[in-house]
PDB file of N, CA and C in Angstrom:
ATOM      1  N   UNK A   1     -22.450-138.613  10.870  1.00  0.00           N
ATOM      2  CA  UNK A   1     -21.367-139.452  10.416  1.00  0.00           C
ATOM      3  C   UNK A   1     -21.941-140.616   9.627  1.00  0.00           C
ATOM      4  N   UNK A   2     -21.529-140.740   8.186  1.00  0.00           N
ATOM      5  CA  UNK A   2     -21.493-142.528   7.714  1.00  0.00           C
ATOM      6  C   UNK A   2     -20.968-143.527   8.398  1.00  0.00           C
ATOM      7  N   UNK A   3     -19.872-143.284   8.893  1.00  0.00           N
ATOM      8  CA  UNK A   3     -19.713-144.761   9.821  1.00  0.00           C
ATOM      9  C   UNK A   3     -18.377-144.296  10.409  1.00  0.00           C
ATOM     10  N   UNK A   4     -18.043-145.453  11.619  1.00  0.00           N
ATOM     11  CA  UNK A   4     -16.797-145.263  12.139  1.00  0.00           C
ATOM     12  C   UNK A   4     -16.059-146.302  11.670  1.00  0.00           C
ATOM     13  N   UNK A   5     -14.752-146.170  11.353  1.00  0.00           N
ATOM     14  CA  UNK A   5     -13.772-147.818  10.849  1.00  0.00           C
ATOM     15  C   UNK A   5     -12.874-147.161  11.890  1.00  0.00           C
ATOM     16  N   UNK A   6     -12.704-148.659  13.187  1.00  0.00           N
ATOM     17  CA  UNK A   6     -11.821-148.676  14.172  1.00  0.00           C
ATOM     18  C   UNK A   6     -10.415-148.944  13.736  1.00  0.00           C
ATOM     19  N   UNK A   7      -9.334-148.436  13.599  1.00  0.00           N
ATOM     20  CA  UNK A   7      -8.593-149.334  12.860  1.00  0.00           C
ATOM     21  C   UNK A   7      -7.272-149.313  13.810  1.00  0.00           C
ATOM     22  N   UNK A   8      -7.521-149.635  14.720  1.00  0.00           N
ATOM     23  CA  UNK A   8      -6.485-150.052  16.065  1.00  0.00           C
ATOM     24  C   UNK A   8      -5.819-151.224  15.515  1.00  0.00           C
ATOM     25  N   UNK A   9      -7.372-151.682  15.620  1.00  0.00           N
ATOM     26  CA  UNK A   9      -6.678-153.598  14.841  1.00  0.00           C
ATOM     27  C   UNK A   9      -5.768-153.929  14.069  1.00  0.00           C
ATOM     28  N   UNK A  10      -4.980-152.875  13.456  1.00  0.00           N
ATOM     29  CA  UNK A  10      -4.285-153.105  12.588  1.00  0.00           C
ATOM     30  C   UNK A  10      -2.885-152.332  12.779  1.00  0.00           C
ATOM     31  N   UNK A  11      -2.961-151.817  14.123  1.00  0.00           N
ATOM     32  CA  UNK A  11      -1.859-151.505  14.176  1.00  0.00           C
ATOM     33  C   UNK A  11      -0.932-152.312  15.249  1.00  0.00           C
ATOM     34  N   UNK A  12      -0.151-152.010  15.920  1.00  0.00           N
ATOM     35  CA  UNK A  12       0.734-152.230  16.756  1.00  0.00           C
ATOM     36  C   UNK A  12       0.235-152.552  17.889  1.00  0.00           C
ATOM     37  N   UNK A  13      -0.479-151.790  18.359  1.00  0.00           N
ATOM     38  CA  UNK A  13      -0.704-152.108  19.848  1.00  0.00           C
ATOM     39  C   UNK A  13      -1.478-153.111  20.370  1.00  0.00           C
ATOM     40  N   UNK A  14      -1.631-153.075  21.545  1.00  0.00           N
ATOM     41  CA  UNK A  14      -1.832-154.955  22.525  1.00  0.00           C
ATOM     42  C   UNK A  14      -2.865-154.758  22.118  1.00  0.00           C
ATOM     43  N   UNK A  15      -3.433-155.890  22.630  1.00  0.00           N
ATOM     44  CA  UNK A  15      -4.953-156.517  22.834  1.00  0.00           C
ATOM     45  C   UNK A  15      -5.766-156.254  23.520  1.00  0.00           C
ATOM     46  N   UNK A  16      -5.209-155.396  25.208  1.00  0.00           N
ATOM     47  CA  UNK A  16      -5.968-155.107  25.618  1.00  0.00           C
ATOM     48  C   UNK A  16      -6.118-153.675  25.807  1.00  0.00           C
ATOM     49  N   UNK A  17      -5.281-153.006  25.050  1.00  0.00           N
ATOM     50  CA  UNK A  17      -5.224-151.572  24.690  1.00  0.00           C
ATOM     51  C   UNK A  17      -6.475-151.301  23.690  1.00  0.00           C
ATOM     52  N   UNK A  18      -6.158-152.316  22.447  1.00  0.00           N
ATOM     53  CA  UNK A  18      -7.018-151.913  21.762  1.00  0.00           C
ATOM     54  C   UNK A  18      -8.733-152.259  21.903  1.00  0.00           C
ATOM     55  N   UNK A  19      -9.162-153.153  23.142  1.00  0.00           N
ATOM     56  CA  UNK A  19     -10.241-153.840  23.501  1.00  0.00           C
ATOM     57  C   UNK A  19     -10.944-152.485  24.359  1.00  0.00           C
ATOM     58  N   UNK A  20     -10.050-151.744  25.397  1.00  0.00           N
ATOM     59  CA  UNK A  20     -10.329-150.945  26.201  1.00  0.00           C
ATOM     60  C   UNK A  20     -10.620-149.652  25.022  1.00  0.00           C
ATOM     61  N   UNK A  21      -9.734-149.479  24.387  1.00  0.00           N
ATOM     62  CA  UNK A  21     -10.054-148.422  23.067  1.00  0.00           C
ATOM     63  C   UNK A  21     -11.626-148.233  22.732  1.00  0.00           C
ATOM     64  N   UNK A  22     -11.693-149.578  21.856  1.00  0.00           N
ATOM     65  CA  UNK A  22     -12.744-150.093  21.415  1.00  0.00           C
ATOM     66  C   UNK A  22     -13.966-150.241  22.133  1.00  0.00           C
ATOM     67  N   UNK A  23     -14.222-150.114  23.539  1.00  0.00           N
ATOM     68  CA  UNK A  23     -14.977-150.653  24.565  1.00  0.00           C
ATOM     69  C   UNK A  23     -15.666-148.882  24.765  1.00  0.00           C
ATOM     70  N   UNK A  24     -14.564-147.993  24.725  1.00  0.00           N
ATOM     71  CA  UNK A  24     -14.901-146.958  24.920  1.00  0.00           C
ATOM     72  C   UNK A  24     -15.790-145.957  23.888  1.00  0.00           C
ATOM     73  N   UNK A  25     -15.646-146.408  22.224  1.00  0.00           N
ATOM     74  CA  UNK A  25     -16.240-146.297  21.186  1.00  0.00           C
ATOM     75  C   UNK A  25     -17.620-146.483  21.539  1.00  0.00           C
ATOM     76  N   UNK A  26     -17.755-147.905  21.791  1.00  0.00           N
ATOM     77  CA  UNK A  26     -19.275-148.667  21.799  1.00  0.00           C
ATOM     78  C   UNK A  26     -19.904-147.724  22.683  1.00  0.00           C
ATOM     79  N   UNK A  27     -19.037-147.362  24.056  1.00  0.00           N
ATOM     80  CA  UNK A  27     -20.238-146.699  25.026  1.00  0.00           C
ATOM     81  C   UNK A  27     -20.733-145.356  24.541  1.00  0.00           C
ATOM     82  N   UNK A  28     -19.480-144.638  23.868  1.00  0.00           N
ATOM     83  CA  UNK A  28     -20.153-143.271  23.411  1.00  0.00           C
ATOM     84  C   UNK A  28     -21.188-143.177  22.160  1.00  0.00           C
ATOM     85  N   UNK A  29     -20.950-144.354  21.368  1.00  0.00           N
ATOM     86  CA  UNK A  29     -21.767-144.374  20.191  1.00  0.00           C
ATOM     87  C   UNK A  29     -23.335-144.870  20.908  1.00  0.00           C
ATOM     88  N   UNK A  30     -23.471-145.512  21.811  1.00  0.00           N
ATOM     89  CA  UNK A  30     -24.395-146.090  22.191  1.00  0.00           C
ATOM     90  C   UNK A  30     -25.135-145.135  23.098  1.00  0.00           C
ATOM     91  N   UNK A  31     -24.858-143.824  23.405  1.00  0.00           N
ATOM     92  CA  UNK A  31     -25.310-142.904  23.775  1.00  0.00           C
ATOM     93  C   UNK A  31     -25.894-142.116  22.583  1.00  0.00           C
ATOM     94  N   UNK A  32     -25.663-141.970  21.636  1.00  0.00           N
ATOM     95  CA  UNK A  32     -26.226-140.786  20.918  1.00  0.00           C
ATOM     96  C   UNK A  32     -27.000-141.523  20.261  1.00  0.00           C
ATOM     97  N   UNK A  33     -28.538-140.730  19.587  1.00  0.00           N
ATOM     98  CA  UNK A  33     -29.984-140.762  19.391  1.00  0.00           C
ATOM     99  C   UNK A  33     -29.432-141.735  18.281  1.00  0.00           C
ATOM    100  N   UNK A  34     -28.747-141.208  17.065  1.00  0.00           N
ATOM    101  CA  UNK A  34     -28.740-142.166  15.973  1.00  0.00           C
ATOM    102  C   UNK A  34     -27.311-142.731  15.564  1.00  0.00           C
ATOM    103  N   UNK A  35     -26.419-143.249  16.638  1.00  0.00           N
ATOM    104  CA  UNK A  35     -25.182-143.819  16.053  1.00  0.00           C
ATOM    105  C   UNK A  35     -25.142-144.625  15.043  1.00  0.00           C
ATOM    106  N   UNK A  36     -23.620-143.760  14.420  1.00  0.00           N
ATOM    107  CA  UNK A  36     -23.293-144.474  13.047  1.00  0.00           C
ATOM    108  C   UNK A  36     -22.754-145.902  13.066  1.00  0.00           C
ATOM    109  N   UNK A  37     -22.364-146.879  11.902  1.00  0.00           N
ATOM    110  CA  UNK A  37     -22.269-147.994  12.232  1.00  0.00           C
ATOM    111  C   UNK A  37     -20.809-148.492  12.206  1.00  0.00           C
ATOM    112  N   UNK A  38     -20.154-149.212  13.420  1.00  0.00           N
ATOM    113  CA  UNK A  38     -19.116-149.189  13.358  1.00  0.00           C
ATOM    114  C   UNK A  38     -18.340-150.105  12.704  1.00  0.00           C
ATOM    115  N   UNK A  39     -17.331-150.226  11.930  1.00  0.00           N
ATOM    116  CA  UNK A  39     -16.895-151.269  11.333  1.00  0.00           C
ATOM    117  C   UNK A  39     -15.198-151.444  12.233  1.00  0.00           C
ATOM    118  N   UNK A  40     -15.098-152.483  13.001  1.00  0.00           N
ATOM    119  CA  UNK A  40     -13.529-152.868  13.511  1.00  0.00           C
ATOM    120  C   UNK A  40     -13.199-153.892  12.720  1.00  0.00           C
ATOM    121  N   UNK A  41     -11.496-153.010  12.310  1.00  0.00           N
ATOM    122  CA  UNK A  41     -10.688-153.346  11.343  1.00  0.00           C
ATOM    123  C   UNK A  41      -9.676-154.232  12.166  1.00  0.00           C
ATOM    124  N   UNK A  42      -9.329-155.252  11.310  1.00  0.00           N
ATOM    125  CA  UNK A  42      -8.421-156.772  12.185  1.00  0.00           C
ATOM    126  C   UNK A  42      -7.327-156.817  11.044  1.00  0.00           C
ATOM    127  N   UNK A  43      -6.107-157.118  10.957  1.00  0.00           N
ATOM    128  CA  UNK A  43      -5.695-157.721  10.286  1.00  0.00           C
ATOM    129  C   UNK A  43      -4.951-159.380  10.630  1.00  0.00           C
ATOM    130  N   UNK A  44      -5.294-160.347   9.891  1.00  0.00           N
ATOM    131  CA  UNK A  44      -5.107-161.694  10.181  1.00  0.00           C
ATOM    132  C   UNK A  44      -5.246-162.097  11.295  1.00  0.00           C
ATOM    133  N   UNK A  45      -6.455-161.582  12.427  1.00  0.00           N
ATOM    134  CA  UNK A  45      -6.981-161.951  13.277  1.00  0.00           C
ATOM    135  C   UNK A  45      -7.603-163.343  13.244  1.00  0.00           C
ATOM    136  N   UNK A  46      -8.037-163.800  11.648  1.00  0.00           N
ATOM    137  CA  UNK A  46      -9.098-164.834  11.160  1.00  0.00           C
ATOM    138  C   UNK A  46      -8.564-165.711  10.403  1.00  0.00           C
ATOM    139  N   UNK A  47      -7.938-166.469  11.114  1.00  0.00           N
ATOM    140  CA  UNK A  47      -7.167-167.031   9.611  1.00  0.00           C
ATOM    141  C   UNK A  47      -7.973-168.265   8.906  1.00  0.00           C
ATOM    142  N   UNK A  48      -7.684-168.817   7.441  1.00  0.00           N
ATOM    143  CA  UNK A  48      -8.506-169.014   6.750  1.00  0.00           C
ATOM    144  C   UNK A  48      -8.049-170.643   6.883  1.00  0.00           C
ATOM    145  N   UNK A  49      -9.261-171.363   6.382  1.00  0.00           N
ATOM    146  CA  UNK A  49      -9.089-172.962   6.963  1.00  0.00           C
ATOM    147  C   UNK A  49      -8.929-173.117   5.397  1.00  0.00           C
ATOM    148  N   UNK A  50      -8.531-172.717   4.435  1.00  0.00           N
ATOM    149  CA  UNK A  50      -8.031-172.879   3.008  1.00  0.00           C
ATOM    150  C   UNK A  50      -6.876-173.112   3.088  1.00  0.00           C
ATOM    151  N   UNK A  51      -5.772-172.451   3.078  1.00  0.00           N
ATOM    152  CA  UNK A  51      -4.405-172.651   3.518  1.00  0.00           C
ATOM    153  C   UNK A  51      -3.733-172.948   4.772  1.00  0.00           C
ATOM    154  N   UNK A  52      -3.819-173.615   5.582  1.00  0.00           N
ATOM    155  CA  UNK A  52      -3.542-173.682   7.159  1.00  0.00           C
ATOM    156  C   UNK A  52      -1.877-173.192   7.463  1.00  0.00           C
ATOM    157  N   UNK A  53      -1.233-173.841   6.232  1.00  0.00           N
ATOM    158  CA  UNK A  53       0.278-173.385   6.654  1.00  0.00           C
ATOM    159  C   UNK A  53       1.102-172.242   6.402  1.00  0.00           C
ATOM    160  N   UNK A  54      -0.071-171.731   5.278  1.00  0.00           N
ATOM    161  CA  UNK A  54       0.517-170.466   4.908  1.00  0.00           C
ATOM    162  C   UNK A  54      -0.184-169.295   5.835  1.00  0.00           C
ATOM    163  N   UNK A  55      -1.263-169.592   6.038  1.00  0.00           N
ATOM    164  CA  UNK A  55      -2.003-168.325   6.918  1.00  0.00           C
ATOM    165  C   UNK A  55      -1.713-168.726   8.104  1.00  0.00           C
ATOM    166  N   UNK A  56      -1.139-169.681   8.848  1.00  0.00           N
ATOM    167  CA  UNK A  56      -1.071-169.790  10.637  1.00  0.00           C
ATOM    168  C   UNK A  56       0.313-169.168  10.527  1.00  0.00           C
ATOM    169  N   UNK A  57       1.250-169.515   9.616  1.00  0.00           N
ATOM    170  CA  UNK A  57       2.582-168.419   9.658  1.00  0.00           C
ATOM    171  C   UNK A  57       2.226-166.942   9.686  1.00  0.00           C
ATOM    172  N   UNK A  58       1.251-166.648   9.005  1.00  0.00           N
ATOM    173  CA  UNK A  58       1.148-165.394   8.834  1.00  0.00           C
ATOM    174  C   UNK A  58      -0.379-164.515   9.762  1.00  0.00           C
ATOM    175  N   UNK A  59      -1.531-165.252  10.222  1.00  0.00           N
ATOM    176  CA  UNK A  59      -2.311-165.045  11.299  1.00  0.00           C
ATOM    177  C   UNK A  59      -1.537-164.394  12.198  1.00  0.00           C
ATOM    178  N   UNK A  60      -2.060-162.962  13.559  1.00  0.00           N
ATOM    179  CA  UNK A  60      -1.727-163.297  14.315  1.00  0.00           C
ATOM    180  C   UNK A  60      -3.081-163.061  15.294  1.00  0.00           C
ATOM    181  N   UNK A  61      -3.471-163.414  16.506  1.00  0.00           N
ATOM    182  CA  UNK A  61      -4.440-163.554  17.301  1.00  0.00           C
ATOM    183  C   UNK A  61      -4.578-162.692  18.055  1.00  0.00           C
ATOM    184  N   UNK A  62      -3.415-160.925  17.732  1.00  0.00           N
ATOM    185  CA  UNK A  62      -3.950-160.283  19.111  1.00  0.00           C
ATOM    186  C   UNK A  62      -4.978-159.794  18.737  1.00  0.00           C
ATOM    187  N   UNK A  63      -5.364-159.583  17.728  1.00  0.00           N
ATOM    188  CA  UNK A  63      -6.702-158.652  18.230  1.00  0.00           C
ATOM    189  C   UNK A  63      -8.167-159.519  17.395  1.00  0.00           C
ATOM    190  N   UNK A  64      -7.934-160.248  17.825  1.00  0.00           N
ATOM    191  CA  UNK A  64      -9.038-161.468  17.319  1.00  0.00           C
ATOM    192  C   UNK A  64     -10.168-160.938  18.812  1.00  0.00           C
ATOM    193  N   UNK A  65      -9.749-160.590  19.915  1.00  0.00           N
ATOM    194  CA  UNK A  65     -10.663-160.225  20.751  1.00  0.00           C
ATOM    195  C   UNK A  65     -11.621-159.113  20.292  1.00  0.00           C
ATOM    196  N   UNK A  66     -11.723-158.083  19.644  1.00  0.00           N
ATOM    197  CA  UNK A  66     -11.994-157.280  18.964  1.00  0.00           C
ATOM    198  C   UNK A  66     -13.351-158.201  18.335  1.00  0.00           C
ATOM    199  N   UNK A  67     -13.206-159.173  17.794  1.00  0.00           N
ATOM    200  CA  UNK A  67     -14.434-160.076  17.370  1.00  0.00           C
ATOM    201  C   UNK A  67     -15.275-160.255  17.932  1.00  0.00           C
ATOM    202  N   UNK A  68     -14.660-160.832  19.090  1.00  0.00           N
ATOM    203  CA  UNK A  68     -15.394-161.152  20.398  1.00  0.00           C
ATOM    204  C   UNK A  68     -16.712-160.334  21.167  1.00  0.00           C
ATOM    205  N   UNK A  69     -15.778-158.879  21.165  1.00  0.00           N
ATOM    206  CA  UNK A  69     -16.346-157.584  21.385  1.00  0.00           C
ATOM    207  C   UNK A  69     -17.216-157.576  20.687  1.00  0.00           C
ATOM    208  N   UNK A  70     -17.218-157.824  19.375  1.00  0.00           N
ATOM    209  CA  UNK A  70     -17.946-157.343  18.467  1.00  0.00           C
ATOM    210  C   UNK A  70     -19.652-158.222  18.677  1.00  0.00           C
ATOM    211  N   UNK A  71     -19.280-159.672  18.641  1.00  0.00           N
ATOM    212  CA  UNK A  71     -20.454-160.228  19.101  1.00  0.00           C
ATOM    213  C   UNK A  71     -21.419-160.260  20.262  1.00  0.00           C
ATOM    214  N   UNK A  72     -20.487-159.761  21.020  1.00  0.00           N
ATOM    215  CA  UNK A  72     -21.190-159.021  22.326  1.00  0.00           C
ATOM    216  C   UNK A  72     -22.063-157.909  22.244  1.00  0.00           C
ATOM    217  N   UNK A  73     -21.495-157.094  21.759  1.00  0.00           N
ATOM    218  CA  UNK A  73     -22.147-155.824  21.288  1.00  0.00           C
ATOM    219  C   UNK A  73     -23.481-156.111  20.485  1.00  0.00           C
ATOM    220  N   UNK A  74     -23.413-156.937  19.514  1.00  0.00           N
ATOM    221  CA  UNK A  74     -24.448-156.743  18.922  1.00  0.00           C
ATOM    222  C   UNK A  74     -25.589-157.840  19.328  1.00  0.00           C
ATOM    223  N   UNK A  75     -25.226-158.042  20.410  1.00  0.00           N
ATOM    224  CA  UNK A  75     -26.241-158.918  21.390  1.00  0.00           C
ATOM    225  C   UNK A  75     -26.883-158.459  22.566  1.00  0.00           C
ATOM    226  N   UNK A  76     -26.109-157.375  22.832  1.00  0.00           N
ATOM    227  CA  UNK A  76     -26.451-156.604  24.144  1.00  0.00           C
ATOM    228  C   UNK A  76     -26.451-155.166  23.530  1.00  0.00           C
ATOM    229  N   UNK A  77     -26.773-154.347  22.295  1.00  0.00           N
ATOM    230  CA  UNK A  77     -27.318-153.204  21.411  1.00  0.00           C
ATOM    231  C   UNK A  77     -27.837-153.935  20.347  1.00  0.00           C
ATOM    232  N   UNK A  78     -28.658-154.869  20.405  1.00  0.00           N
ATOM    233  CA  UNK A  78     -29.130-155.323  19.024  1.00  0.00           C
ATOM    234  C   UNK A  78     -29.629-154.343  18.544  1.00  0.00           C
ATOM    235  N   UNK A  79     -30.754-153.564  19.172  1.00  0.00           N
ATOM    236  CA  UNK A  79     -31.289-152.880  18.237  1.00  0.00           C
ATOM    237  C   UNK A  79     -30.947-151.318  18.596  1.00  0.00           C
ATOM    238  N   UNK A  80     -29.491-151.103  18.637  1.00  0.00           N
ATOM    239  CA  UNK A  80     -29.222-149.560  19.074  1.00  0.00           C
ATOM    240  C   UNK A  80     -27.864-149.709  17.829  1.00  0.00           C
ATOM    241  N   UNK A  81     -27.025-150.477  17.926  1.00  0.00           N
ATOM    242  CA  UNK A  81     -25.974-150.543  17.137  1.00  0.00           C
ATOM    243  C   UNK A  81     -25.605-151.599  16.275  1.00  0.00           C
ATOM    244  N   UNK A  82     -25.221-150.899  14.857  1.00  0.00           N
ATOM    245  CA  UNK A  82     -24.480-151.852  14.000  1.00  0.00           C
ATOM    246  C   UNK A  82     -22.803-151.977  14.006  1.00  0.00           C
ATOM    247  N   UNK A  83     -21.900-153.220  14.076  1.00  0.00           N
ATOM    248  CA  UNK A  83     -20.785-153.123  14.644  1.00  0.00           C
ATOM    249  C   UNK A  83     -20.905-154.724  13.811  1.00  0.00           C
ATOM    250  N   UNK A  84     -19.552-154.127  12.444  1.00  0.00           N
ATOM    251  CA  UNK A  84     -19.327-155.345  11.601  1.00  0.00           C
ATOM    252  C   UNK A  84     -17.236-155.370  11.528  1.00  0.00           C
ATOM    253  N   UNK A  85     -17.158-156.387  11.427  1.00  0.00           N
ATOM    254  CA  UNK A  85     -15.900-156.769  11.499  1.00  0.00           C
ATOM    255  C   UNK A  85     -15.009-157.186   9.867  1.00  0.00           C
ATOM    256  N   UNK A  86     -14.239-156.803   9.747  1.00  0.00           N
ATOM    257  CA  UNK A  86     -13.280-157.101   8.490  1.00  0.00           C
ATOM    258  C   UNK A  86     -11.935-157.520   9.042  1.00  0.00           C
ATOM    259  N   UNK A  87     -11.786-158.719   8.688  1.00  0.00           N
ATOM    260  CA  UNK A  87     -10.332-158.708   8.792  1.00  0.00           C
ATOM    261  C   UNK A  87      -9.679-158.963   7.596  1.00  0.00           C
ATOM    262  N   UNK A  88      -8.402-158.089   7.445  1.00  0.00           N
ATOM    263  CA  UNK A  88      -7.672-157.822   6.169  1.00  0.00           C
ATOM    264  C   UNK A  88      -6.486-159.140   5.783  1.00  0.00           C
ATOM    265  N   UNK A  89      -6.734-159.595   5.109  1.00  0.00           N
ATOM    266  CA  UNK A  89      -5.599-160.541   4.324  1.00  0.00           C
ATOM    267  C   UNK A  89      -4.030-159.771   4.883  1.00  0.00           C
ATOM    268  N   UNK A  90      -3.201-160.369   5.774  1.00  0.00           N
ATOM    269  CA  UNK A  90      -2.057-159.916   6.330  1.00  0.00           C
ATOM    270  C   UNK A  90      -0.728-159.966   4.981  1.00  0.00           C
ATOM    271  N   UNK A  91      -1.172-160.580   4.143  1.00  0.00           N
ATOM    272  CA  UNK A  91      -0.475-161.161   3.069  1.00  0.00           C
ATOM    273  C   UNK A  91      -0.289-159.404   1.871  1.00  0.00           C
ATOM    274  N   UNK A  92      -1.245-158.927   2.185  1.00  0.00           N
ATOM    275  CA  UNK A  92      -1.775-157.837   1.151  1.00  0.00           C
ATOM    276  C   UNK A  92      -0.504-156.796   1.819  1.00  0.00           C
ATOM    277  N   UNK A  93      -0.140-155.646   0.896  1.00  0.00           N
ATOM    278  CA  UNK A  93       0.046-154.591   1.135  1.00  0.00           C
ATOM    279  C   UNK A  93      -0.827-153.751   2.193  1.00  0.00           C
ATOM    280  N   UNK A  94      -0.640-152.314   2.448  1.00  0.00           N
ATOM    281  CA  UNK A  94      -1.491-151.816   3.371  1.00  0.00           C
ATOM    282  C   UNK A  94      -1.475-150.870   3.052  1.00  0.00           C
ATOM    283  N   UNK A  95      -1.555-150.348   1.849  1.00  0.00           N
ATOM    284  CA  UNK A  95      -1.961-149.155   1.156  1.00  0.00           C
ATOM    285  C   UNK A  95      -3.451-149.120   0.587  1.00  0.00           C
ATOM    286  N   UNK A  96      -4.520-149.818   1.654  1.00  0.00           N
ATOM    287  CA  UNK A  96      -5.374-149.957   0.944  1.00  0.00           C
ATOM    288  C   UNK A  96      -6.738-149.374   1.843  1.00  0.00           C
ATOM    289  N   UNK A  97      -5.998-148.086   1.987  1.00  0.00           N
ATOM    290  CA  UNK A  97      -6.736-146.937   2.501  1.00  0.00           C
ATOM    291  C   UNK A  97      -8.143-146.574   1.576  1.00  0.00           C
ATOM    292  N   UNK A  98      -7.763-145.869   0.753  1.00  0.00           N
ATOM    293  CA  UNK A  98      -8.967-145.474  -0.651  1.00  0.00           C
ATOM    294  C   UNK A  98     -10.120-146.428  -1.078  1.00  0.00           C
ATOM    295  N   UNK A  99      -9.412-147.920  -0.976  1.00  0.00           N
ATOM    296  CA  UNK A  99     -10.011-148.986  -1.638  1.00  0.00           C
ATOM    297  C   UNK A  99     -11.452-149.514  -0.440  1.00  0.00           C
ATOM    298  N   UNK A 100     -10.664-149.244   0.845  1.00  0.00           N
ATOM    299  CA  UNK A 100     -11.672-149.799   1.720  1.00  0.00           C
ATOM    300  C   UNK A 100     -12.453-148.493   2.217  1.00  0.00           C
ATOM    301  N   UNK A 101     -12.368-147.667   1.829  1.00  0.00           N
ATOM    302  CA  UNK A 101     -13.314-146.540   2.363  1.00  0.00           C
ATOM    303  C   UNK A 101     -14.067-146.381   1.227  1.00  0.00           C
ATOM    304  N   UNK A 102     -13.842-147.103  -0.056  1.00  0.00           N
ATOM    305  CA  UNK A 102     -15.027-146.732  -0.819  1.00  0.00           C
ATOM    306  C   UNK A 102     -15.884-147.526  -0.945  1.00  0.00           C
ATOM    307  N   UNK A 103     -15.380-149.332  -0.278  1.00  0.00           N
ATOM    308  CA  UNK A 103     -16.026-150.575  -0.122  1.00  0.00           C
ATOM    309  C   UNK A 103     -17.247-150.278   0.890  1.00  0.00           C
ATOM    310  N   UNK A 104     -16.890-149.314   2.016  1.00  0.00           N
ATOM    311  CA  UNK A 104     -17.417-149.062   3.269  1.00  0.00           C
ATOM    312  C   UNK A 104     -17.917-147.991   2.877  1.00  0.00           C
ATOM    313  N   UNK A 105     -18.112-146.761   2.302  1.00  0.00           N
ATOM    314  CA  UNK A 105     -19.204-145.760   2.572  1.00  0.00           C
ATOM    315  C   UNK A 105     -19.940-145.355   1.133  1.00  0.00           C
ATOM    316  N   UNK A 106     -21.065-145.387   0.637  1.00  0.00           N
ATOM    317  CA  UNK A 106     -22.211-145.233   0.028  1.00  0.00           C
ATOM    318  C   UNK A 106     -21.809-144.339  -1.008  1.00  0.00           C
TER     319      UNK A 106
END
């Protein structure tokens, strides 16, 4: 595999659905000889200290834990796994399937 893109983050479900999801990724990838590198997808998990009033309307924080995860992981698999985070402009359309899989794989 080139890589895994988690993309829970961007859908509907809770926080701790998608943490337990996600939790379960890390352990199986972290078993095999050469896991691929995972990228978890957020949308407006991050909001930007440029606009405060337009992005805190539009931020939302459930799956900002997903980050969290993420820094964990690569503190406790430093050197077994790569596990990078994007969070998507909530403002954007979400037809932007094609665009980010060609940003993300080689």
């Amino acid at each position: 595999w080139l890589g895994v893109a988690f993309a829970v983050g961007l859908s509907g479900c809770d926080d701790v659905e998608a943490l337990a999801l996600a939790t379960h990724l890390v352990r199986a990838a972290a078993q095999l000889r050469t896991p691929p590198p995972i990228w978890l997808l957020t949308r407006g998990a991050q909001p930007l200290a440029a606009e405060p009033s337009t992005e805190e309307s539009e931020s939302s924080a459930t799956h900002a834990g997903l980050w969290g995860l993420a820094r964990t992981v690569r503190m406790e698999y430093a050197d077994k796994l790569l596990v990078t985070c994007f969070d998507l402009d909530p403002r954007l359309p979400c037809s932007f399937g094609p665009s980010l899989a060609a940003s993300l794989l080689p």
